[in-house]
PDB file of N, CA and C in Angstrom:
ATOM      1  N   UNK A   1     155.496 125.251 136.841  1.00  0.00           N
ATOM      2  CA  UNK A   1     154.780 125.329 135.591  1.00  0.00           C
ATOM      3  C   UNK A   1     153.544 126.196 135.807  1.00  0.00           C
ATOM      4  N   UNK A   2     153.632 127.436 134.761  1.00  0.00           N
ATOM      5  CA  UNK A   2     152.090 127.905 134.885  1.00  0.00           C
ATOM      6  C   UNK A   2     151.612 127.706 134.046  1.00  0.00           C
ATOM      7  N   UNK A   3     149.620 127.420 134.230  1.00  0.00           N
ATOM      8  CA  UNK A   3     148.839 127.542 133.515  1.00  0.00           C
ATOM      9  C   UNK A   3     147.867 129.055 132.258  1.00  0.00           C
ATOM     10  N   UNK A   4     148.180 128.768 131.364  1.00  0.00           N
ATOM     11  CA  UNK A   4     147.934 129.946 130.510  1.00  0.00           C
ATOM     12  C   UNK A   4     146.730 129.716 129.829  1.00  0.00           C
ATOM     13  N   UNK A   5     145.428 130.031 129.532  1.00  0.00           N
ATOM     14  CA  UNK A   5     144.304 129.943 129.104  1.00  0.00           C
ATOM     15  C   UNK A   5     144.133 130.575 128.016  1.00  0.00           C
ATOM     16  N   UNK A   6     143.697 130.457 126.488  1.00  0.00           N
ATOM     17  CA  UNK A   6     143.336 131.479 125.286  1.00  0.00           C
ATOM     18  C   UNK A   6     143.028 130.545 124.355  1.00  0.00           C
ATOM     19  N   UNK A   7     142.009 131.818 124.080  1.00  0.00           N
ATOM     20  CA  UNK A   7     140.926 131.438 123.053  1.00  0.00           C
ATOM     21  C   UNK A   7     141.495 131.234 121.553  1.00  0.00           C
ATOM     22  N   UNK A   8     141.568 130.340 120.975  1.00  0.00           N
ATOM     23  CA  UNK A   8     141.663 130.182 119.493  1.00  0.00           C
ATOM     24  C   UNK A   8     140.448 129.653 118.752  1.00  0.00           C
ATOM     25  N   UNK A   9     141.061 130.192 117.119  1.00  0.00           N
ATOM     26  CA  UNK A   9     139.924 129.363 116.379  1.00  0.00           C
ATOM     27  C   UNK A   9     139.840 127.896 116.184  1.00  0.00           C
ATOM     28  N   UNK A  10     138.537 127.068 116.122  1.00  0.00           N
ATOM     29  CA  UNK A  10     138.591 126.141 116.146  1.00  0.00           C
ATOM     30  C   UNK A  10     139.112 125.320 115.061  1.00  0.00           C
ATOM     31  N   UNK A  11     139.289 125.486 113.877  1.00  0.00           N
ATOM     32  CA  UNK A  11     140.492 124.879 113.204  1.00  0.00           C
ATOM     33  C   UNK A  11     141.491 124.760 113.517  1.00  0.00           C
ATOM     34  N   UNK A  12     142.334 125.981 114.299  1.00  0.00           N
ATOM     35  CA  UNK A  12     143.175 125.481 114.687  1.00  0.00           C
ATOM     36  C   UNK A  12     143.735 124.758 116.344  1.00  0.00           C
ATOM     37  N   UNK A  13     142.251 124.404 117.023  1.00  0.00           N
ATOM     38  CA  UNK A  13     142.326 124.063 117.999  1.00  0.00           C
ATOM     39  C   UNK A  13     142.194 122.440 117.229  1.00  0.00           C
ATOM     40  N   UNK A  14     141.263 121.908 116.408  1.00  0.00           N
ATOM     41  CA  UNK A  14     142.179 120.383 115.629  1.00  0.00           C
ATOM     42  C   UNK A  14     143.136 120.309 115.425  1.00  0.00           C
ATOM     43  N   UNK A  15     143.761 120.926 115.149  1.00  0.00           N
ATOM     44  CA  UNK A  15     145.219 120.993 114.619  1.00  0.00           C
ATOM     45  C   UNK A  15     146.196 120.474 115.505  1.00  0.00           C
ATOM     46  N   UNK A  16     146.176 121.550 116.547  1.00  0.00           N
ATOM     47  CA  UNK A  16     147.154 121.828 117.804  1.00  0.00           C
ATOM     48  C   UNK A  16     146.871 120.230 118.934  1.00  0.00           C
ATOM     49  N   UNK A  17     145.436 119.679 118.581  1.00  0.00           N
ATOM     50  CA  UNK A  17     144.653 119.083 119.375  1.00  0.00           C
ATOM     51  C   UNK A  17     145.630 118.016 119.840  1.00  0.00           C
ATOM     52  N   UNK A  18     146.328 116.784 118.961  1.00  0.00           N
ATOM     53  CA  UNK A  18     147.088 115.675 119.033  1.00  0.00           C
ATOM     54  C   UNK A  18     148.449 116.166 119.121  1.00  0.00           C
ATOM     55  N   UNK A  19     148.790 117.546 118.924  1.00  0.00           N
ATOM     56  CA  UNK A  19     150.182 118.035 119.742  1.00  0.00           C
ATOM     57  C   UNK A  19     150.038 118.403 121.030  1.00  0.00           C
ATOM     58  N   UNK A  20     149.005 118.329 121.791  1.00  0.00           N
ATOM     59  CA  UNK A  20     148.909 118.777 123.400  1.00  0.00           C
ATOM     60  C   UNK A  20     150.113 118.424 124.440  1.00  0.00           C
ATOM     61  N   UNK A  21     151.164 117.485 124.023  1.00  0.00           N
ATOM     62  CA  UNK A  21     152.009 117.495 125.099  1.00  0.00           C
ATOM     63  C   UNK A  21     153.400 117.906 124.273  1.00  0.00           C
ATOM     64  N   UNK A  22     152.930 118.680 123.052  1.00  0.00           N
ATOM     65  CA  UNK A  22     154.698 119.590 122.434  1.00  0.00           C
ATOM     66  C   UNK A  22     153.710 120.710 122.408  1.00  0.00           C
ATOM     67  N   UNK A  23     152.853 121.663 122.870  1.00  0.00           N
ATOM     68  CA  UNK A  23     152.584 122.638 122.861  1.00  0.00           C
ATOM     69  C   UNK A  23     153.668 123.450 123.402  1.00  0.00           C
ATOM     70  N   UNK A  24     154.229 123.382 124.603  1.00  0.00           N
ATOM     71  CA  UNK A  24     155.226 124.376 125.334  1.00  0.00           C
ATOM     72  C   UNK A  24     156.387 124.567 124.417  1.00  0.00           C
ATOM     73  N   UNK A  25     157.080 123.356 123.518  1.00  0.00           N
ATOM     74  CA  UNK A  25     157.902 123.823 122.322  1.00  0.00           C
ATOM     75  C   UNK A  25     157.540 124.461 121.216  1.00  0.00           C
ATOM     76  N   UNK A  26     156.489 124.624 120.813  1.00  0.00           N
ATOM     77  CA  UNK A  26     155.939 124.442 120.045  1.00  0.00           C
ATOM     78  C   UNK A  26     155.946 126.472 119.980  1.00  0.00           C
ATOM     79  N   UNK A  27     154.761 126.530 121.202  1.00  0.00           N
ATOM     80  CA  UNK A  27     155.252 127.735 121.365  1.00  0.00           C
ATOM     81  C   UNK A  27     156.597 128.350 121.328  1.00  0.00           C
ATOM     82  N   UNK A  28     157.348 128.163 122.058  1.00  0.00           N
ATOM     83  CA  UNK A  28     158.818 128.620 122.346  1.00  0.00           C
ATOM     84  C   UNK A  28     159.350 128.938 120.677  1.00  0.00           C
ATOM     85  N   UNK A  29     159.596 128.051 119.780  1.00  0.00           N
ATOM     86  CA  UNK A  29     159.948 127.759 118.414  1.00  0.00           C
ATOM     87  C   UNK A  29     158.815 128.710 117.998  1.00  0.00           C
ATOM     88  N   UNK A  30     158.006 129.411 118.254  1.00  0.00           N
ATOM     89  CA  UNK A  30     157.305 130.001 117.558  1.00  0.00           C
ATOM     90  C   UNK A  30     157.282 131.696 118.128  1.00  0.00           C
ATOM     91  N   UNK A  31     157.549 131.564 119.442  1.00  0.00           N
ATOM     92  CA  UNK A  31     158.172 133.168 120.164  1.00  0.00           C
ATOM     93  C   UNK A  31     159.283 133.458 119.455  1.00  0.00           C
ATOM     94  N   UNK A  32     160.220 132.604 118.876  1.00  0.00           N
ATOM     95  CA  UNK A  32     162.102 132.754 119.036  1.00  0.00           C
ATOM     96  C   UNK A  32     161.645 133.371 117.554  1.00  0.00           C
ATOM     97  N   UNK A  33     160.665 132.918 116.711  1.00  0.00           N
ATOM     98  CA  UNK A  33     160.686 133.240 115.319  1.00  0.00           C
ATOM     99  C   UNK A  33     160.159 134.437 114.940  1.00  0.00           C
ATOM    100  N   UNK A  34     159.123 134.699 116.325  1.00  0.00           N
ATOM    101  CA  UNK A  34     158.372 135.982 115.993  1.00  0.00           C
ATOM    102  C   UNK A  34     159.329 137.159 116.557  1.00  0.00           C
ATOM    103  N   UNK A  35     160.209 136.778 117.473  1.00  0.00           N
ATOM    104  CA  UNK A  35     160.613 137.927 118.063  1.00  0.00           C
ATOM    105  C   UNK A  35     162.323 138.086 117.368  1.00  0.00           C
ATOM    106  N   UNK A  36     162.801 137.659 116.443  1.00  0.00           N
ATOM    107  CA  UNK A  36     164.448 137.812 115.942  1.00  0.00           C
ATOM    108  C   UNK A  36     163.642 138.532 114.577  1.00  0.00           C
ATOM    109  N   UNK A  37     163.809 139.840 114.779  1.00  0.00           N
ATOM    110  CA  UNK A  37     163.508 140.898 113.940  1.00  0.00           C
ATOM    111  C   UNK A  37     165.219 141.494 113.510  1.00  0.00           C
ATOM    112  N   UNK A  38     166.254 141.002 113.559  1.00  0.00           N
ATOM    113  CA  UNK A  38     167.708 141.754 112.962  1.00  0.00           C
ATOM    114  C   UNK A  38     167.421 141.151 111.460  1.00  0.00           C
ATOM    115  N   UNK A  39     167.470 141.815 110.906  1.00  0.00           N
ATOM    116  CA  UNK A  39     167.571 141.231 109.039  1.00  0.00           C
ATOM    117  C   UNK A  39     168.577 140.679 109.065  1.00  0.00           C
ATOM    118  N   UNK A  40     169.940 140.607 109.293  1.00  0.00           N
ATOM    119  CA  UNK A  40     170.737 139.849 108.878  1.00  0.00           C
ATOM    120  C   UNK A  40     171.531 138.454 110.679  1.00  0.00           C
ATOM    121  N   UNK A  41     169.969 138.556 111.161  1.00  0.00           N
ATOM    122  CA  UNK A  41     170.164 137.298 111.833  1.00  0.00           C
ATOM    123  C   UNK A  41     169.461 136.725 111.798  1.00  0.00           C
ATOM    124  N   UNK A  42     169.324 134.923 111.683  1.00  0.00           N
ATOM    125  CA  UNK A  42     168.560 134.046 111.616  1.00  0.00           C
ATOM    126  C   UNK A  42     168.414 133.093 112.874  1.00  0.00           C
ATOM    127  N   UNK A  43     167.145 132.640 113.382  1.00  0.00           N
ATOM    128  CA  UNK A  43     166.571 132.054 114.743  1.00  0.00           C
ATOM    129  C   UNK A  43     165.897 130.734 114.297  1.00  0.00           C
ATOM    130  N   UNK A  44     165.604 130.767 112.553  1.00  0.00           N
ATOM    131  CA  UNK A  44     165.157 129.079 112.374  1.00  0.00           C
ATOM    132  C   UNK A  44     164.718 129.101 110.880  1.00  0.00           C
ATOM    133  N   UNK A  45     164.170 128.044 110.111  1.00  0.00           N
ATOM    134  CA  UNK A  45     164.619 127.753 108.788  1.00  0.00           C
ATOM    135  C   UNK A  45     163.847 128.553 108.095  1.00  0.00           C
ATOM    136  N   UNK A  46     162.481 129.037 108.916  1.00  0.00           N
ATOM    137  CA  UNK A  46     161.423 129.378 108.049  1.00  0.00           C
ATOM    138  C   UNK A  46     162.049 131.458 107.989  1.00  0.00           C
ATOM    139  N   UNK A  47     162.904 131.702 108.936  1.00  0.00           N
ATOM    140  CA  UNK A  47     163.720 133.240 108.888  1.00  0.00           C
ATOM    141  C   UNK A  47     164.738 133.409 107.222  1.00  0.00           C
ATOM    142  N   UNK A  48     165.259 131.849 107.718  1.00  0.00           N
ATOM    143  CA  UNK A  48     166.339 131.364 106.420  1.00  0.00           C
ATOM    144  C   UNK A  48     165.473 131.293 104.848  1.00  0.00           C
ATOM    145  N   UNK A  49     164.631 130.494 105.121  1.00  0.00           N
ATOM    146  CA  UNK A  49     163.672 130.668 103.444  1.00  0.00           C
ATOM    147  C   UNK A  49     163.496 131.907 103.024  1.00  0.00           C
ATOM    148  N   UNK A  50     162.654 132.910 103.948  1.00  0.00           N
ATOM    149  CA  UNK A  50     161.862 134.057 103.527  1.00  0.00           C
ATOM    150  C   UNK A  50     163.298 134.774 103.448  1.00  0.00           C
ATOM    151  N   UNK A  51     164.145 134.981 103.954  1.00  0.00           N
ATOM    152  CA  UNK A  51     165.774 135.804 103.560  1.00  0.00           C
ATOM    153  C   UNK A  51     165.701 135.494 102.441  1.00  0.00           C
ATOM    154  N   UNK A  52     166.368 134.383 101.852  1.00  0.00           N
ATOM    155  CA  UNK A  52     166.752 133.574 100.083  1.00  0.00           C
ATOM    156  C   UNK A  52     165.446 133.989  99.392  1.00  0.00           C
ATOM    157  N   UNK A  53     164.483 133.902 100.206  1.00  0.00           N
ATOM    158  CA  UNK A  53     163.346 134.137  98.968  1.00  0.00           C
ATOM    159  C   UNK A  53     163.137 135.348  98.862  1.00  0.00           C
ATOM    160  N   UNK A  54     163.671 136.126  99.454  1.00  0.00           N
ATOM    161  CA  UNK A  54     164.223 137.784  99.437  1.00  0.00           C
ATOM    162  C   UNK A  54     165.031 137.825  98.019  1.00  0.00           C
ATOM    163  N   UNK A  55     165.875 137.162  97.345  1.00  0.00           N
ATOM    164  CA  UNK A  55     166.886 137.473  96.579  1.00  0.00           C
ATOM    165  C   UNK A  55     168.086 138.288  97.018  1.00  0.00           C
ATOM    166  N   UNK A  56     168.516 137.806  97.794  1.00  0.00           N
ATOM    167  CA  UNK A  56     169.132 139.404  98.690  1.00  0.00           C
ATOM    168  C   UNK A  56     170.692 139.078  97.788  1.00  0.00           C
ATOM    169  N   UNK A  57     171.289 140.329  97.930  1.00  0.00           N
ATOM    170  CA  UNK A  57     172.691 140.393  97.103  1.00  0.00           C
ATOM    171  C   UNK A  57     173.822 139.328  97.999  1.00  0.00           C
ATOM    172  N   UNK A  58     175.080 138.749  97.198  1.00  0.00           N
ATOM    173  CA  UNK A  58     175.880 138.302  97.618  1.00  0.00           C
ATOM    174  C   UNK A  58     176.373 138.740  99.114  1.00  0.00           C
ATOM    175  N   UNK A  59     176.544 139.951  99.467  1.00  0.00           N
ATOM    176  CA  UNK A  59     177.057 140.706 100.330  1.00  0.00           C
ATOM    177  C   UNK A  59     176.229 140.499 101.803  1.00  0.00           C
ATOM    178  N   UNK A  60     174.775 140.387 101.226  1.00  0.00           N
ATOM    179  CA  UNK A  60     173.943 140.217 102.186  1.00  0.00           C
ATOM    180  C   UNK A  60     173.902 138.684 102.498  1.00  0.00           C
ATOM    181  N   UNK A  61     174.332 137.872 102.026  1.00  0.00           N
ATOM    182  CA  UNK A  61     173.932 136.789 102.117  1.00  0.00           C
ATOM    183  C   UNK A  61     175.208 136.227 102.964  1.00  0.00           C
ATOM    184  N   UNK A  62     176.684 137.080 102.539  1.00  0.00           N
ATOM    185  CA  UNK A  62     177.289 136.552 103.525  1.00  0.00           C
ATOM    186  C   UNK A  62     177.760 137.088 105.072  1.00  0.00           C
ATOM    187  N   UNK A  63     176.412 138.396 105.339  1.00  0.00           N
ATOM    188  CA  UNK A  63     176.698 139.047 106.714  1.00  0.00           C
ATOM    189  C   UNK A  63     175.385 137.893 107.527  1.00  0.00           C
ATOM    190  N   UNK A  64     174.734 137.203 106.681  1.00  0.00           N
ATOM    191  CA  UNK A  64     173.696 136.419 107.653  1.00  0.00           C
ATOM    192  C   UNK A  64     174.044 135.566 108.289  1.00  0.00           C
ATOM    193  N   UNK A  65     173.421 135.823 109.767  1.00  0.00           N
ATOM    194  CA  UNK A  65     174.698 135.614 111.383  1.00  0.00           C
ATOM    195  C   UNK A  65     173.340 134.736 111.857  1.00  0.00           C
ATOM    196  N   UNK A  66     173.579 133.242 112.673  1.00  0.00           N
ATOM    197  CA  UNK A  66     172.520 133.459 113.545  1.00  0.00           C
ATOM    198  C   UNK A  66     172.157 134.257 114.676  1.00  0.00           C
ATOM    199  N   UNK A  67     171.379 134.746 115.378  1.00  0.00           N
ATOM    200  CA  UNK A  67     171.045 135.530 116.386  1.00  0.00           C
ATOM    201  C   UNK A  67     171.453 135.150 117.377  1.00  0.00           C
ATOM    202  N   UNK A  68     171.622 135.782 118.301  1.00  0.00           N
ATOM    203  CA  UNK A  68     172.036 135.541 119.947  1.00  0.00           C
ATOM    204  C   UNK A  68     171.453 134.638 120.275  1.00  0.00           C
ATOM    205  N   UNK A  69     170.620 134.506 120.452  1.00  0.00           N
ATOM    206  CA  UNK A  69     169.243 133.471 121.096  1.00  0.00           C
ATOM    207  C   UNK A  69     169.874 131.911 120.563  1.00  0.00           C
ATOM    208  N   UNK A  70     169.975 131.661 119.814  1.00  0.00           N
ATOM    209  CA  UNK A  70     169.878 130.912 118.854  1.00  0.00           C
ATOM    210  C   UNK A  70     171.069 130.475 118.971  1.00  0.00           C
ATOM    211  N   UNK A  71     172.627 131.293 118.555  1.00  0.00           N
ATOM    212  CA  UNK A  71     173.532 130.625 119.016  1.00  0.00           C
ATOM    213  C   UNK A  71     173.728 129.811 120.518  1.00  0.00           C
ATOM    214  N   UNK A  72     173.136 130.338 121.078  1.00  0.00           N
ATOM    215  CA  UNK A  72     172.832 130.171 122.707  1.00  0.00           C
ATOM    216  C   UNK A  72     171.980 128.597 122.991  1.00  0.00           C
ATOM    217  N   UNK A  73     171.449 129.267 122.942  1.00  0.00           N
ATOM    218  CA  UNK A  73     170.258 127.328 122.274  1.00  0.00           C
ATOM    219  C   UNK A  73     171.414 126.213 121.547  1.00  0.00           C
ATOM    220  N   UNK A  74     171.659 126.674 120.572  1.00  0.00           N
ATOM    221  CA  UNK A  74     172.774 125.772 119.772  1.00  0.00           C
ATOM    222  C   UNK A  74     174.259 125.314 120.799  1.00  0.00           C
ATOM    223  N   UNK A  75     174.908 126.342 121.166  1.00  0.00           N
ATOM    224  CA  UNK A  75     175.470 126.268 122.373  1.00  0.00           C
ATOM    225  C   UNK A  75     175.252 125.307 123.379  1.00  0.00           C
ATOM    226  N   UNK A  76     173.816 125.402 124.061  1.00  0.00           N
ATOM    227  CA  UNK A  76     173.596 124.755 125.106  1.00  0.00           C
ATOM    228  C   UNK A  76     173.316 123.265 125.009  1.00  0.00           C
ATOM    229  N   UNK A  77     172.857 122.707 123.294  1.00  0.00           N
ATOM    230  CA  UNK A  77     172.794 121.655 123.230  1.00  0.00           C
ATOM    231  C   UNK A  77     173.425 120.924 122.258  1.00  0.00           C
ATOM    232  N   UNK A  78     174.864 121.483 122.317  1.00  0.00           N
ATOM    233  CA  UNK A  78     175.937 120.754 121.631  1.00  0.00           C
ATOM    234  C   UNK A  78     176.412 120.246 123.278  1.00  0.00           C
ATOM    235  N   UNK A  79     176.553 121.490 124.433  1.00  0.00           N
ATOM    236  CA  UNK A  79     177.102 121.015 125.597  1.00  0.00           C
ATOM    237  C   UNK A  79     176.091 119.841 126.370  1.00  0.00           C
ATOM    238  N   UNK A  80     175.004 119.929 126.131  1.00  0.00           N
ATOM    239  CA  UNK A  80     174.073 118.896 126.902  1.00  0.00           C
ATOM    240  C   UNK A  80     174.468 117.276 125.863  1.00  0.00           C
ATOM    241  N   UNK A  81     174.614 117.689 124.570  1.00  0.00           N
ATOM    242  CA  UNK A  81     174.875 116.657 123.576  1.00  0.00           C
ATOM    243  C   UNK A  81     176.011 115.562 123.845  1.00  0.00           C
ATOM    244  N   UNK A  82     177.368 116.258 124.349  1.00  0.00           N
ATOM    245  CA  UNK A  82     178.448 116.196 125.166  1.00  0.00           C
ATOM    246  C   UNK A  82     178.788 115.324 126.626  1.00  0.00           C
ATOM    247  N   UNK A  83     177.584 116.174 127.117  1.00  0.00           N
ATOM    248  CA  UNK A  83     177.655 115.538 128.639  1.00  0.00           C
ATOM    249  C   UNK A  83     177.008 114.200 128.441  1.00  0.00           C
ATOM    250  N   UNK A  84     175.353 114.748 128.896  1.00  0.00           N
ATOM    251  CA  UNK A  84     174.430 113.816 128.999  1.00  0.00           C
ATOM    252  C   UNK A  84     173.387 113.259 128.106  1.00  0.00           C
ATOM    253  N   UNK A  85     173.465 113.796 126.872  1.00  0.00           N
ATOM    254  CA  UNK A  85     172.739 113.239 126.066  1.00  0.00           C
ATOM    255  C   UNK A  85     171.758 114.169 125.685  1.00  0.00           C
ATOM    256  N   UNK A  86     170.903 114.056 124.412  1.00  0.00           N
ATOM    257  CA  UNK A  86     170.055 115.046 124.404  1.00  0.00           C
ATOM    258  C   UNK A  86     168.721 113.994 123.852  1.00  0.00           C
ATOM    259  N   UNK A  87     167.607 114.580 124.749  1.00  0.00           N
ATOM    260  CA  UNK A  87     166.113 113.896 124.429  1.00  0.00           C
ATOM    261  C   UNK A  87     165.604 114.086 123.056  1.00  0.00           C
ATOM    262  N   UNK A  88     164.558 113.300 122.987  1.00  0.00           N
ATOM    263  CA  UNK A  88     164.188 112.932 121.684  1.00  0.00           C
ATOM    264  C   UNK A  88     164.207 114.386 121.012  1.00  0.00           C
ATOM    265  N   UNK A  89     163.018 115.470 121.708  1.00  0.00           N
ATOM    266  CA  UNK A  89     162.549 116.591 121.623  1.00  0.00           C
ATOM    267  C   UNK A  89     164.321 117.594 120.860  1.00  0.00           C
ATOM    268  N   UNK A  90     164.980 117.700 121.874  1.00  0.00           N
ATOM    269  CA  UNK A  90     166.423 118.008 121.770  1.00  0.00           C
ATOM    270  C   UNK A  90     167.232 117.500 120.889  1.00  0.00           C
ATOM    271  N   UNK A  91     166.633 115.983 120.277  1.00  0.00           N
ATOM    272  CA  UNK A  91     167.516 115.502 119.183  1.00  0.00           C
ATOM    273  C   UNK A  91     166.893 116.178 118.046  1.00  0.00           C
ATOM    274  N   UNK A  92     165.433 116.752 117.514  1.00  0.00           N
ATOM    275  CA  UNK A  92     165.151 116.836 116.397  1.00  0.00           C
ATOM    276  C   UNK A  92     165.199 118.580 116.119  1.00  0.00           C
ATOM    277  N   UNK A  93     165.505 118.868 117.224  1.00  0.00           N
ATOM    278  CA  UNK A  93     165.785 120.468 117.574  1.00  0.00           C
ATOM    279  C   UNK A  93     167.337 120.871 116.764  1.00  0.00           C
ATOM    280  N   UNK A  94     168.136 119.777 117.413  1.00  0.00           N
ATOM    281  CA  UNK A  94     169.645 119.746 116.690  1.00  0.00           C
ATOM    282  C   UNK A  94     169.597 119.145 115.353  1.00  0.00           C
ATOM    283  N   UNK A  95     168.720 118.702 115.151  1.00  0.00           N
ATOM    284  CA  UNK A  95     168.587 118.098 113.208  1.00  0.00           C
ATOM    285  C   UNK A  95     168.232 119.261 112.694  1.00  0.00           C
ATOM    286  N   UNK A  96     167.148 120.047 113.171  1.00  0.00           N
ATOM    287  CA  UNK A  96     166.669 121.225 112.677  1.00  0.00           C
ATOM    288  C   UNK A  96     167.485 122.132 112.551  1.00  0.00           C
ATOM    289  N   UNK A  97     168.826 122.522 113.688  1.00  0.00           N
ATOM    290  CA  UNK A  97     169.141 123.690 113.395  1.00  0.00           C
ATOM    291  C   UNK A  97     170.562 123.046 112.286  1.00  0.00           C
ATOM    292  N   UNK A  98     171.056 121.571 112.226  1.00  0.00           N
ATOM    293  CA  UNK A  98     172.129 121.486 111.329  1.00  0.00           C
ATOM    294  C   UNK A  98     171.453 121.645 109.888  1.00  0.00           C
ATOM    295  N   UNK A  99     170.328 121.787 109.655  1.00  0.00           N
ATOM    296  CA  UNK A  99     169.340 121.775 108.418  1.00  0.00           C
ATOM    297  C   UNK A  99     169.990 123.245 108.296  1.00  0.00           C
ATOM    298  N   UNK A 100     169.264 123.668 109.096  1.00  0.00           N
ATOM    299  CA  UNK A 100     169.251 125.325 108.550  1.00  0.00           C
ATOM    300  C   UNK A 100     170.971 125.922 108.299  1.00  0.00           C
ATOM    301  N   UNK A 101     171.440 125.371 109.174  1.00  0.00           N
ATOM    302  CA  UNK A 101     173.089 125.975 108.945  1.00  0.00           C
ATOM    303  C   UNK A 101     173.571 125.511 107.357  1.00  0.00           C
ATOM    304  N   UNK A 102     173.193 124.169 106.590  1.00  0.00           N
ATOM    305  CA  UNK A 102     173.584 123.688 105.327  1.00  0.00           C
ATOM    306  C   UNK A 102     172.775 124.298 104.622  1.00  0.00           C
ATOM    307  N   UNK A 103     171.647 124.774 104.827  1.00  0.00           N
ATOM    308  CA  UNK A 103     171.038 125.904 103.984  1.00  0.00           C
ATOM    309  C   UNK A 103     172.036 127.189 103.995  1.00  0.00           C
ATOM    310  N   UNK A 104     172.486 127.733 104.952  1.00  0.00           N
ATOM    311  CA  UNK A 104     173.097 128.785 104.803  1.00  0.00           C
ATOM    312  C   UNK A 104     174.577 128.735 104.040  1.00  0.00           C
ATOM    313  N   UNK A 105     175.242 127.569 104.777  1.00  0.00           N
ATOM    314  CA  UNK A 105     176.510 127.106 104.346  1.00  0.00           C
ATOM    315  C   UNK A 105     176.132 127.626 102.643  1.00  0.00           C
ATOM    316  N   UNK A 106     175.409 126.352 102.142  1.00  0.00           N
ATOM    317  CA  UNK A 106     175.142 126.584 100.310  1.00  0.00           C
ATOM    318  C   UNK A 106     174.756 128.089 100.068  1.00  0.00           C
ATOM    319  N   UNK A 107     174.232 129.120 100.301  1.00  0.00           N
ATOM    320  CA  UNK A 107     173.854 130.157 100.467  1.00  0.00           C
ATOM    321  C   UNK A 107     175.353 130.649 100.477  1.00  0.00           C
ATOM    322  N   UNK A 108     175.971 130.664 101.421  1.00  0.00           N
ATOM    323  CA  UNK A 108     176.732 131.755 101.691  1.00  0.00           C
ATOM    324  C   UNK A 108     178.306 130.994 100.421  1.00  0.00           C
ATOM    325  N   UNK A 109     178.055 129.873  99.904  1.00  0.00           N
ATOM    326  CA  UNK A 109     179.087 129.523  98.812  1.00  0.00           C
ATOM    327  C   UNK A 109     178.601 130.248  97.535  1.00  0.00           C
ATOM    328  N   UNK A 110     177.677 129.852  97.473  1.00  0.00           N
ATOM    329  CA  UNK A 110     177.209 130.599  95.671  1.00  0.00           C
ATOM    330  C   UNK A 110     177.359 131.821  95.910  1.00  0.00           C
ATOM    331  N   UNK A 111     177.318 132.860  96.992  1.00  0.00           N
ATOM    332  CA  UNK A 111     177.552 134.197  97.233  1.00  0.00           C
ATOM    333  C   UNK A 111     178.906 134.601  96.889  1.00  0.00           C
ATOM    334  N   UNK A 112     180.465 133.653  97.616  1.00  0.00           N
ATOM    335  CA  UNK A 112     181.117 133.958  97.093  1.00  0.00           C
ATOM    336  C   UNK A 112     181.441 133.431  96.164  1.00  0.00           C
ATOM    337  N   UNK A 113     181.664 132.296  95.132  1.00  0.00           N
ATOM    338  CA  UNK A 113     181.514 132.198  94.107  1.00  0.00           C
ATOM    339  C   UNK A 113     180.769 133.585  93.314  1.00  0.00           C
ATOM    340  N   UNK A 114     180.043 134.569  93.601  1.00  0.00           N
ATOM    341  CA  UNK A 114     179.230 135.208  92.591  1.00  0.00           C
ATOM    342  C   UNK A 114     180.018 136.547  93.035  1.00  0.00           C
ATOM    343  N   UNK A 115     180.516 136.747  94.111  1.00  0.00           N
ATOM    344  CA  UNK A 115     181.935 137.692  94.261  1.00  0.00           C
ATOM    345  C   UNK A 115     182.980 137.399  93.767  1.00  0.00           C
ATOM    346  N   UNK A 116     183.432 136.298  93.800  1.00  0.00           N
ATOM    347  CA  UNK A 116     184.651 136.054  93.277  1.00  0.00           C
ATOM    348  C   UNK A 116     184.619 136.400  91.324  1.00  0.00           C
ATOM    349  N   UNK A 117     183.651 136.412  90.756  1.00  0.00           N
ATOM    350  CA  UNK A 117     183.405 136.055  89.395  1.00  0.00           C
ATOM    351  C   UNK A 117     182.973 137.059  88.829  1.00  0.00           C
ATOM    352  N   UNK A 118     183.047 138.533  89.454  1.00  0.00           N
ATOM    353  CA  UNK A 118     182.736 140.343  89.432  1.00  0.00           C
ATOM    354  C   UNK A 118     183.910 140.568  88.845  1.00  0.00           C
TER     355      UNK A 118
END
């Protein structure tokens, strides 16, 4: 484990203050979001909102893929889910990403429904 030091503002050092031992996820969930720049791949719910709140056309709505990363993650803890179980942290990680997939699921039905009806 390394230690990383930086300065923030102090509002949001209250904030962060009583999350001090989910900081390392916290971050991570917040790298994966800043760095999945493909428009038509998604890395977590808040990629999925701002897409839909795009209005984007039927067509677009049904090329939206999750990202590498992400399938990978999802991947690794359906197999950890499998074996040995997955921790609390890991259980609300897998609530999160079946959230976002039934967001898309409904997304990607009214799309074709709105192809089918051209």
């Amino acid at each position: 484990m390394q230690q990383i030091t930086v300065d923030i503002p102090e509002d949001l050092a209250l904030r962060l203050n009583p999350l001090r031992s989910q900081l390392p996820q916290i971050l991570e969930l917040g790298l994966r979001e800043w760095n999945s720049e493909i428009p038509n791949e998604f890395g977590g719910l808040s990629e999925v909102l701002e897409f839909l709140a795009c209005l984007p056309t039927a067509e677009e709505t049904l090329a939206l893929r999750p990202s590498q990363a992400l399938s990978h993650q999802i991947s690794d803890l359906l197999e950890k889910s499998r074996s040995i179980g997955l921790n609390e942290q890991e259980e609300r990680s897998w609530q999160h990403y079946e959230y976002v997939e039934h967001l898309v699921q409904i997304a990607k039905a009214t799309a074709l429904l709105k192809l089918k009806a051209k």
